[in-house]
Protein backbone atom coordinates (compact mmCIF):
# COMPACT_ATOMS: atom_id res chain seq x y z
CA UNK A 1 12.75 77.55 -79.24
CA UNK A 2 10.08 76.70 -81.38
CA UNK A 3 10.38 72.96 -80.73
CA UNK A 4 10.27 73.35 -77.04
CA UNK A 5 7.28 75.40 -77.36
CA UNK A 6 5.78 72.61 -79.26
CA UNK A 7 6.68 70.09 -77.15
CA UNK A 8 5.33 71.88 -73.55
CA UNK A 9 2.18 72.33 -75.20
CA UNK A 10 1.78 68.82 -76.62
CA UNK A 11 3.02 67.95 -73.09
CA UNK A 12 0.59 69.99 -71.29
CA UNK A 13 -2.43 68.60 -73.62
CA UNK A 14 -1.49 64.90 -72.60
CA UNK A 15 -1.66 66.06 -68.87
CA UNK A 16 -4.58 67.93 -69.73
CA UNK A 17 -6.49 64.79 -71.69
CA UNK A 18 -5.31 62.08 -69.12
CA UNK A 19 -6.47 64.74 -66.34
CA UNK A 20 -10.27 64.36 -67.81
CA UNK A 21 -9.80 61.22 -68.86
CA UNK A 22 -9.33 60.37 -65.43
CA UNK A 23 -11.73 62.30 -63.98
CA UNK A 24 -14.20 60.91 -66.51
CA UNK A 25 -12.99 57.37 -65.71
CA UNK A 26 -13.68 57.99 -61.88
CA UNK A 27 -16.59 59.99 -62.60
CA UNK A 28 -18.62 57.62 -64.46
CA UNK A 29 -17.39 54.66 -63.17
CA UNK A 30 -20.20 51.88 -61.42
CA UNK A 31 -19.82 52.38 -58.04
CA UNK A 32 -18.63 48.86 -56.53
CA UNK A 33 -21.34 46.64 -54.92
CA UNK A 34 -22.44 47.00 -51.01
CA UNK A 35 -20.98 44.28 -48.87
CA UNK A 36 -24.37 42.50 -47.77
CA UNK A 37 -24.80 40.46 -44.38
CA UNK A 38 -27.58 38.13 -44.13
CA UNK A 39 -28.75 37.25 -40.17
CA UNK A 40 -29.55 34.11 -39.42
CA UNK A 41 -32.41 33.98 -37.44
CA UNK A 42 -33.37 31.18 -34.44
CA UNK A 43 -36.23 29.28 -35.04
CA UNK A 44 -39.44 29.97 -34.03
CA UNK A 45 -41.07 26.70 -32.84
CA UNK A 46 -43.12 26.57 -30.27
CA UNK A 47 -43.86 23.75 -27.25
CA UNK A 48 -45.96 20.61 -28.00
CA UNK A 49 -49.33 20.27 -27.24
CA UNK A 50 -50.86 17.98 -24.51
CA UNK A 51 -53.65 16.45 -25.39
CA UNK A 52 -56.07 14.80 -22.98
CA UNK A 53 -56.96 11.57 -23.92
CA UNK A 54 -59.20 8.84 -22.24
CA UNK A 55 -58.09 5.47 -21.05
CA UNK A 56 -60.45 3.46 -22.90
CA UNK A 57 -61.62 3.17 -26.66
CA UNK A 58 -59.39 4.52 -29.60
CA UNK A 59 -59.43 8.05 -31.18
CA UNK A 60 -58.24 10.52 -33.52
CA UNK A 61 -58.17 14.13 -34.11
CA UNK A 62 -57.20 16.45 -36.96
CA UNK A 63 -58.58 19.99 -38.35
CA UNK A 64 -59.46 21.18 -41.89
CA UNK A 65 -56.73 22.48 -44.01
CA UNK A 66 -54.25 20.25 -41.91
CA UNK A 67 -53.69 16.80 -44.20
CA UNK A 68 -52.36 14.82 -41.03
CA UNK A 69 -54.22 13.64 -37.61
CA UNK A 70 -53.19 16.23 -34.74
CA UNK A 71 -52.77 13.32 -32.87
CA UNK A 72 -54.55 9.73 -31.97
CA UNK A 73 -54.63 6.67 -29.16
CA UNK A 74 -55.58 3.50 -29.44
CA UNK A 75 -56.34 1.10 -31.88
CA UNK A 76 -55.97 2.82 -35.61
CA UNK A 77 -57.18 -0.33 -37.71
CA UNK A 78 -60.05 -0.90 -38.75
CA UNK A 79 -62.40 -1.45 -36.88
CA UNK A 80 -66.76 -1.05 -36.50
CA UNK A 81 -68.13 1.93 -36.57
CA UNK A 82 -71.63 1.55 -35.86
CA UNK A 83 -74.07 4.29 -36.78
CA UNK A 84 -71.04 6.62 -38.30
CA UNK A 85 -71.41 4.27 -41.54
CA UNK A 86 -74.71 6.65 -41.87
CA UNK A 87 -72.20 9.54 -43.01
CA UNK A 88 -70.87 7.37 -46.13
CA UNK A 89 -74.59 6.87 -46.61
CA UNK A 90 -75.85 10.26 -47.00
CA UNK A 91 -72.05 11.38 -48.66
CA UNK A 92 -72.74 8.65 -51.22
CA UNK A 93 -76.82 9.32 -51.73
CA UNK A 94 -75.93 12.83 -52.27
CA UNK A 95 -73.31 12.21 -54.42
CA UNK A 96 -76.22 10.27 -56.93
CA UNK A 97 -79.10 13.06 -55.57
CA UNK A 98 -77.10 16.39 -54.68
CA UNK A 99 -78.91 19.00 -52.30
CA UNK A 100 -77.71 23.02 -51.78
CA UNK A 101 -77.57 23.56 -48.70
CA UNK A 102 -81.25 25.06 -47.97
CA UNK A 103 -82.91 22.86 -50.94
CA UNK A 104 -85.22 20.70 -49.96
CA UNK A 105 -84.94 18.69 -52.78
CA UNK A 106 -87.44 16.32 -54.79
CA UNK A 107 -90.47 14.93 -52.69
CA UNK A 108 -90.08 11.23 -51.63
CA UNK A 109 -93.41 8.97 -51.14
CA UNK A 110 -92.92 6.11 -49.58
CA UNK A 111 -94.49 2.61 -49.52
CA UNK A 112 -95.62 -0.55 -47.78
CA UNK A 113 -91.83 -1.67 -48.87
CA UNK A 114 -91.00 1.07 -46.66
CA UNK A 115 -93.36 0.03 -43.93
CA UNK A 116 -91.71 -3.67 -44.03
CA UNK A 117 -87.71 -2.27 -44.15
CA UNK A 118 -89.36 -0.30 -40.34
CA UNK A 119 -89.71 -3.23 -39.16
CA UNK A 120 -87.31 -5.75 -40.25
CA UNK A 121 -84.82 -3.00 -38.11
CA UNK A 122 -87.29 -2.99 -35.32
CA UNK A 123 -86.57 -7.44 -35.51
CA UNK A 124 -82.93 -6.46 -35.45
CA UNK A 125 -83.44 -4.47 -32.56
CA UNK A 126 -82.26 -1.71 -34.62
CA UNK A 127 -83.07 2.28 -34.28
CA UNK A 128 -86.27 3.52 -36.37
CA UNK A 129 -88.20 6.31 -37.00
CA UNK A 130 -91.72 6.00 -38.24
CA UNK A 131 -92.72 5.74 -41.34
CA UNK A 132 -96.53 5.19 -43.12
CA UNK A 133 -97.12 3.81 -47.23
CA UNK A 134 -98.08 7.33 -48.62
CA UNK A 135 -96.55 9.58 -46.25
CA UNK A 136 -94.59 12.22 -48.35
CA UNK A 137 -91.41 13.71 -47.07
CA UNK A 138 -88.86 15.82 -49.23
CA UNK A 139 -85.30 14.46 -49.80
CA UNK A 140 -83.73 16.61 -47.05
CA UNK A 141 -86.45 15.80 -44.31
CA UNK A 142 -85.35 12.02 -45.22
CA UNK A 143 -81.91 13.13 -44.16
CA UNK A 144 -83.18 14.11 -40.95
CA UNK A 145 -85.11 11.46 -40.11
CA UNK A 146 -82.28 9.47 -40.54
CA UNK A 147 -79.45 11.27 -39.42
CA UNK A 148 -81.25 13.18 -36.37
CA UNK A 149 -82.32 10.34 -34.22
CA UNK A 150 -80.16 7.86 -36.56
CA UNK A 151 -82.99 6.01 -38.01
CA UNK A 152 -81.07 2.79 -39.69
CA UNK A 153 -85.14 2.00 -41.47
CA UNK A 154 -84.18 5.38 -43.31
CA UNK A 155 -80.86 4.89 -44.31
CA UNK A 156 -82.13 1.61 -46.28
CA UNK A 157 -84.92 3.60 -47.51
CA UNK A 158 -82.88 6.52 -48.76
CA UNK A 159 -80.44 4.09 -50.37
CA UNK A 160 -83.22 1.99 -52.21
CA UNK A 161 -85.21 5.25 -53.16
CA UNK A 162 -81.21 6.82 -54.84
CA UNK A 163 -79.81 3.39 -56.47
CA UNK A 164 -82.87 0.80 -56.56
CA UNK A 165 -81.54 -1.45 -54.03
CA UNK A 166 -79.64 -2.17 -51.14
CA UNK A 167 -76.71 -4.07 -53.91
CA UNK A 168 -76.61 -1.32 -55.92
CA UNK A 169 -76.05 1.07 -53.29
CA UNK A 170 -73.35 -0.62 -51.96
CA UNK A 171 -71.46 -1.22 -55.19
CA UNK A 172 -71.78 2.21 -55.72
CA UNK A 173 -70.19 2.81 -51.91
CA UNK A 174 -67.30 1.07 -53.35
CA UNK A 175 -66.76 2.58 -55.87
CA UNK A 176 -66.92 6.22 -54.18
CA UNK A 177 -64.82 4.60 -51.14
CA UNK A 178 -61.95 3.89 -53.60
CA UNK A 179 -62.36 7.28 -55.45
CA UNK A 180 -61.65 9.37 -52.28
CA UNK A 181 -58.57 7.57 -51.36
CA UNK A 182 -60.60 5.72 -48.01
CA UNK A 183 -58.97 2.43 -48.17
CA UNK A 184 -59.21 1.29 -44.86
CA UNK A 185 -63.26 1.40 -44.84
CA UNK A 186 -65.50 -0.94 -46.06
CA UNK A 187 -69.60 -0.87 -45.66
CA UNK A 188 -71.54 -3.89 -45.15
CA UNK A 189 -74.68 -1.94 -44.74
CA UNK A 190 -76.24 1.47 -45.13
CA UNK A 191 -76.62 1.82 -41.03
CA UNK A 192 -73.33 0.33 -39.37
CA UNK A 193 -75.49 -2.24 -37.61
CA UNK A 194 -73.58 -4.82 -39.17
CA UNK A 195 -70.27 -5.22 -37.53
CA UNK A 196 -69.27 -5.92 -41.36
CA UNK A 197 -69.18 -2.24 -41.74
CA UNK A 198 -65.49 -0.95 -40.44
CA UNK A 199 -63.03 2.15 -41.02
CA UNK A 200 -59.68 3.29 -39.47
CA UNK A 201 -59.96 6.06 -37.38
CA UNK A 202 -57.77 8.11 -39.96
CA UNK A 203 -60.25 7.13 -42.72
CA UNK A 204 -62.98 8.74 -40.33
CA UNK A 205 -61.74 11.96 -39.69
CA UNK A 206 -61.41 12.37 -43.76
CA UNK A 207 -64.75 11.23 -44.11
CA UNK A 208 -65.98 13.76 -41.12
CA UNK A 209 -64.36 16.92 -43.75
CA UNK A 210 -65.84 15.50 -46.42
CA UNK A 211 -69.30 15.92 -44.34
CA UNK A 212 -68.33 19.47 -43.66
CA UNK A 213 -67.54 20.42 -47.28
CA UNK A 214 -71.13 19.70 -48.38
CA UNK A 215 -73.11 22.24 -46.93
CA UNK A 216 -76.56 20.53 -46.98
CA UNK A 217 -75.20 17.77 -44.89
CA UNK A 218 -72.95 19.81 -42.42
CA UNK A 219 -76.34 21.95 -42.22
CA UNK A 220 -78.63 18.65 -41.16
CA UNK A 221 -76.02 17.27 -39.07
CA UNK A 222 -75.77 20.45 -36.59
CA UNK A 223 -79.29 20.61 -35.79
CA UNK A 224 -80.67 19.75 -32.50
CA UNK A 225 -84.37 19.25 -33.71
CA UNK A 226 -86.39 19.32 -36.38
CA UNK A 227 -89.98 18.52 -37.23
CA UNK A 228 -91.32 16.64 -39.65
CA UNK A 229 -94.53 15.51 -41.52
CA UNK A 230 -96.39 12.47 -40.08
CA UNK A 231 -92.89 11.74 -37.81
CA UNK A 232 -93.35 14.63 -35.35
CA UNK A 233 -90.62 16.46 -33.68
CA UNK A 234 -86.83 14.19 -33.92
CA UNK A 235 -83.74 14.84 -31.79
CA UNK A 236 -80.37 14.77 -32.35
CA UNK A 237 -78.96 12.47 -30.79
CA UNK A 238 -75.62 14.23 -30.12
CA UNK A 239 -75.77 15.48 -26.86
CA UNK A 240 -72.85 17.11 -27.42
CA UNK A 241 -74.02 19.76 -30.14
CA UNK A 242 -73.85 23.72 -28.81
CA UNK A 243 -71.22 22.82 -26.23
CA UNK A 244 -67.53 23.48 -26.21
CA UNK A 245 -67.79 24.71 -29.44
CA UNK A 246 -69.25 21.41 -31.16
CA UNK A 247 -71.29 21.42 -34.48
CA UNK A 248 -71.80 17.81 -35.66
CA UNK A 249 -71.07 14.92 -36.35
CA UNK A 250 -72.76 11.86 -36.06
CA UNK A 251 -72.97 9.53 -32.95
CA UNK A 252 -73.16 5.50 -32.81
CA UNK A 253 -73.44 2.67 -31.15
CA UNK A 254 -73.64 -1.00 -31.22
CA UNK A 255 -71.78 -3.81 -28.98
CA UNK A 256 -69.02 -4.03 -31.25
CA UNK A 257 -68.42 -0.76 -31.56
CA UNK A 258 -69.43 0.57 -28.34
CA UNK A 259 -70.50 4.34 -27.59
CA UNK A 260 -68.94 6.32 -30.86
CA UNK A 261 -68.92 10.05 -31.96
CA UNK A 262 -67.62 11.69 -34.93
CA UNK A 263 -67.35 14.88 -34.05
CA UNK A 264 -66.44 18.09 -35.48
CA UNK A 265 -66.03 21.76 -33.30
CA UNK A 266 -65.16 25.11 -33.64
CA UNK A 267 -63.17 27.99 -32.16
CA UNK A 268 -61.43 31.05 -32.72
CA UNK A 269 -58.11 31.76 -32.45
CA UNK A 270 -56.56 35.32 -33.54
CA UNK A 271 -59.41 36.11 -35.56
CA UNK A 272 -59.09 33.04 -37.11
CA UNK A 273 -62.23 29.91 -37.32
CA UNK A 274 -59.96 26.62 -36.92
CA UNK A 275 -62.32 23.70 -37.03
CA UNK A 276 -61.23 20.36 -35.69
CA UNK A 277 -62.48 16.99 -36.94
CA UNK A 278 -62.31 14.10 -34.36
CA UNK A 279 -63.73 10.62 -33.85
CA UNK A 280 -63.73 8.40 -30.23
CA UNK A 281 -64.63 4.89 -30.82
CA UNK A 282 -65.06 2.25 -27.98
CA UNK A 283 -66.87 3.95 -25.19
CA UNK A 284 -68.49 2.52 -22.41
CA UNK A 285 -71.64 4.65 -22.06
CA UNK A 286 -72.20 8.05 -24.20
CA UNK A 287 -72.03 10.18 -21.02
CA UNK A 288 -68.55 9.27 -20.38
CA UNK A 289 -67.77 9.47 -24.32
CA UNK A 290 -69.13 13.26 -24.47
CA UNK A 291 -67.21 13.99 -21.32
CA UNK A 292 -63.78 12.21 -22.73
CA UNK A 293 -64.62 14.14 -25.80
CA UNK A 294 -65.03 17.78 -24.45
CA UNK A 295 -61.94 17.26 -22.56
CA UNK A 296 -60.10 16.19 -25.56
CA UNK A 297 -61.15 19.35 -27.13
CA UNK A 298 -60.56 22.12 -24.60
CA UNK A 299 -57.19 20.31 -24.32
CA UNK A 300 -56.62 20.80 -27.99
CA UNK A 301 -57.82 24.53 -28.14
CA UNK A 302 -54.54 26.33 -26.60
CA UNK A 303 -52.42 23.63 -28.51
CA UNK A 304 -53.38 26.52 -31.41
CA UNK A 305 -51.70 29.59 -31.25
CA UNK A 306 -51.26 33.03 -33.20
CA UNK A 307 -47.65 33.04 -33.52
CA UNK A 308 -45.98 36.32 -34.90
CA UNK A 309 -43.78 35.65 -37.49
CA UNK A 310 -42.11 39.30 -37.97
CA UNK A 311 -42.88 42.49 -36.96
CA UNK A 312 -42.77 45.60 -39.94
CA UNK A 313 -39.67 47.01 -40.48
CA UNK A 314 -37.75 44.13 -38.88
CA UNK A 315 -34.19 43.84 -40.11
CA UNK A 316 -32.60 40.84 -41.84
CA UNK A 317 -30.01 42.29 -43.52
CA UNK A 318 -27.04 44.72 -43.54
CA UNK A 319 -25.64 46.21 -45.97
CA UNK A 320 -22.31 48.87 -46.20
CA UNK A 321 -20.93 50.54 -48.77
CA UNK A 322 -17.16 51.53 -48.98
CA UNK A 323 -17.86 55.05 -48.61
CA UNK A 324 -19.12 54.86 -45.33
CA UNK A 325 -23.33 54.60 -46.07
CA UNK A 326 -25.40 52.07 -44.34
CA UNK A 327 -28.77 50.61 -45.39
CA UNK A 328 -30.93 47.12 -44.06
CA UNK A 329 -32.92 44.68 -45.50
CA UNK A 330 -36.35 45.03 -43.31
CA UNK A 331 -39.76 43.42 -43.36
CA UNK A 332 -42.84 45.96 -45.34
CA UNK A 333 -45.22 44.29 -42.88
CA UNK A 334 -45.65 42.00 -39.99
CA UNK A 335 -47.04 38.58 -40.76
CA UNK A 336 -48.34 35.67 -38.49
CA UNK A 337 -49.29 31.99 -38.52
CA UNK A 338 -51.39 29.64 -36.98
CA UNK A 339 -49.38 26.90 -35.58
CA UNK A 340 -50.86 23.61 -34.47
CA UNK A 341 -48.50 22.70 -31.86
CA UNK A 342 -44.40 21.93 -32.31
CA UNK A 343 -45.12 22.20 -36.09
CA UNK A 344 -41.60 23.63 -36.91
CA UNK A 345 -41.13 26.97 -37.89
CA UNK A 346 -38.25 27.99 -39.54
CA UNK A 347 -36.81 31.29 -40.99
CA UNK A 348 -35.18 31.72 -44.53
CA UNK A 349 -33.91 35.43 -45.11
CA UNK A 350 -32.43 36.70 -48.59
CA UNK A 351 -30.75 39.95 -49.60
CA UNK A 352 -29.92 40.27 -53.36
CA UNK A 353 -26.37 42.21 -54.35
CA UNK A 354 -26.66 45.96 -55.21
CA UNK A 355 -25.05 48.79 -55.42
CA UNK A 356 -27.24 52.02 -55.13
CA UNK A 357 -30.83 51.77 -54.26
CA UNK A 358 -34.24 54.13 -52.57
CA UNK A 359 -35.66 53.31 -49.31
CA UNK A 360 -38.82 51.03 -49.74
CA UNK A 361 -36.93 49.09 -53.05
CA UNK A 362 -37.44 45.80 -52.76
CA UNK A 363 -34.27 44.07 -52.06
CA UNK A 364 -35.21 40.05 -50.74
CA UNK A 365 -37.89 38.23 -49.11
CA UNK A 366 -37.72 36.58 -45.89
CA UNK A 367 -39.65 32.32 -45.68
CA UNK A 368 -41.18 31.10 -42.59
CA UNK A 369 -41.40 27.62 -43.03
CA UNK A 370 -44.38 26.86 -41.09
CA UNK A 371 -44.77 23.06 -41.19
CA UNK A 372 -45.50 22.14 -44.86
CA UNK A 373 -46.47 25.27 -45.81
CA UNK A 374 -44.35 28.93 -46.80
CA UNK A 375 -45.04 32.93 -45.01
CA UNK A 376 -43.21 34.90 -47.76
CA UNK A 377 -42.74 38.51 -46.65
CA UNK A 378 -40.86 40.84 -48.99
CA UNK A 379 -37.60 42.99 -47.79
CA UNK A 380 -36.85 46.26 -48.62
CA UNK A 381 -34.27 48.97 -48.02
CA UNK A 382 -34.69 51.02 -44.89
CA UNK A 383 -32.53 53.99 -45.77
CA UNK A 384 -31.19 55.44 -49.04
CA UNK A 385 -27.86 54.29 -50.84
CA UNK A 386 -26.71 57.02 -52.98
CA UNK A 387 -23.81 57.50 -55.27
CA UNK A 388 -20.59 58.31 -53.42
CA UNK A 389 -20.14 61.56 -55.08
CA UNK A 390 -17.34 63.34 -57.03
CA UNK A 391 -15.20 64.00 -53.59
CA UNK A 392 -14.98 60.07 -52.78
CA UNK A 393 -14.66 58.88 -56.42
CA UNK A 394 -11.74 60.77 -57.61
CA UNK A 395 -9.67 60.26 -54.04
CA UNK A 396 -10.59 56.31 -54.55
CA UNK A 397 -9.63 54.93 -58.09
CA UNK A 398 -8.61 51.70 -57.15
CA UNK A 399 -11.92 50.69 -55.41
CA UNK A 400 -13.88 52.10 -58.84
CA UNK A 401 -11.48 49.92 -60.99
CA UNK A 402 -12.18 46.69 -58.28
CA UNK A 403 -15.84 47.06 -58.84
């Protein structure tokens, strides 16, 4: 009697300690992993621009913070440039003899040497501006009077006046040529009146940004007038400046070259300032250039658009849980681009593996490839996934001991 007493209650302790063992094995068990779904989203590329090109002469465009040419025609060699070789002129001057952008910069007197360059251009029928021995100008009215009304006398004097001569000037041209990568243009001169003087047209749209990212120069070549000491009152001689949203560049022209324009314009798109950077070589007259020209840019504008990327709290992701919750993987803001064109977009969600997690944890990221560049927006969860509970974990052993 004894023994069976001992036994029932050494039999009811076993049931009793596999009883909490088991609840203890269900109770504190990890709960298995949500099943996760990632979408796959379509892409989100838009239609190609059409651009409005002329049927003469050669061009290019492109737009800061863009490395490659929105798009060209013509002949890309190189080729002469004409008064455009002024911009490697003042970019390398300024290099030696560096303005801020409202400096004026260290007085310059000039000479009878000064008097004779005048008019060895005017014997070359080149373009001049006046110039007397003792007049005084400081270095950034020099700019104007050459850039303005594209005074080749002043380019030579500017370049003497920074490196002691013409030779020295143009070594030094070289030298900065090779340094910024412009192999495809070569200066003869200081003015682009020799046909010696050449650039592609992609080297000329990198040489236009560099103009923009010095602010003294970018400043001097978007001004319409200015007036100076002895020289009186010069004009720019873009026409174009102040319309369809143009700011600079730099015009040209000889017979080689023809009627030229670097150019560079403005406009806003959602919010945004996108600046293009263009150059048409090879025109017959400058009328028809500026016209070609303004077409070419209002036919680039809408080629620009604010595309939305994602909206916030859009959903890339599912996940489900074995007990019957549901949570997604959604966007904790809406992002946008702007796209030049067909630049492909494409769309790159992940969802990392979990198990329980709050709404608003941070759960993936969702990539728009825009072109070369990346539109990372973070994921998170949208709803709660909690612990099953007691009631689900000790009906469902086998899925506890699977995950």
């Amino acid at each position: 009697m004894y023994r069976r007493r001992r036994f029932a209650v050494a039999g009811g302790l076993v049931v009793l300690l596999s009883g909490v063992g088991y609840l203890s094995g269900t109770g504190l068990a990890p709960a298995p992993a949500a099943a996760v779904e990632v979408s796959k989203p379509a892409e989100l590329t838009q239609p190609a621009a059409e651009l409005d090109w002329p049927g003469v002469g050669a061009g290019a465009i492109g737009a800061v913070g863009y490395p490659d040419l929105l798009g060209s025609t013509g002949e890309q060699g190189s080729v002469p440039i004409a008064s455009i070789t002024k911009m490697v002129t003042s970019l390398v001057v300024l290099e030696k003899k560096p303005l801020t952008t409202k400096q004026a910069g260290p007085d310059i007197k000039f000479t009878d040497d000064d008097v004779d360059i005048y008019y060895q251009v005017v014997a070359e029928n080149g373009s001049v501006a006046p110039v007397s021995a003792g007049m005084v100008l400081s270095q950034r009215q020099a700019f104007e009077a050459m850039l303005l009304p594209s005074a080749n006398n002043y380019s030579i004097s500017l370049a003497v006046w920074a490196f002691g001569s013409v030779d020295a000037y143009l070594a030094a041209a070289e030298t900065w040529l090779a340094a910024h990568g412009l192999n495809d243009t070569v200066v003869a001169d200081t003015s682009g009146l020799s046909p010696g003087s050449k650039s592609s047209l992609a080297d000329l749209v990198k040489i236009g940004k560099l103009v923009l990212e010095n602010p003294a120069l970018a400043s001097i070549v978007s001004m319409k007038t200015a007036d100076l000491p002895v020289i009186g009152t010069v004009t720019n001689t873009n026409k174009l400046l102040g319309k369809h949203g143009v700011t600079g560049l730099k015009t040209g022209t000889t017979d080689e070259a023809g009627a030229c324009l670097l150019f560079s314009a403005e406009f806003k798109v959602g919010g945004k300032t996108v600046t293009l950077v263009g150059v048409m070589l090879g025109g017959d007259t400058h009328t028809e250039l500026n016209q070609s020209i303004a077409d070419l840019i209002d036919s680039v504008e809408p080629g620009f658009r604010q595309v939305k990327l994602t909206d916030k709290g859009a959903a890339y992701a599912d996940y489900g849980t074995q007990w019957g919750q549901e949570s997604q993987a959604v966007t904790d803001r809406e992002a946008s681009a702007i796209v030049w064109s067909d630049t492909p977009i494409t769309v790159r969600p992940t969802a990392e593996k979990l198990t329980l997690g709050d709404a608003g944890d941070p759960v993936g990221t969702v990539d728009f490839a825009v072109g070369a560049d990346t539109v990372s927006v973070p994921l998170v969860l949208d709803t709660t996934i909690s612990d099953p509970g007691p009631g689900w974990r000790f009906t469902h052993p086998g899925e506890l001991a699977a995950g």
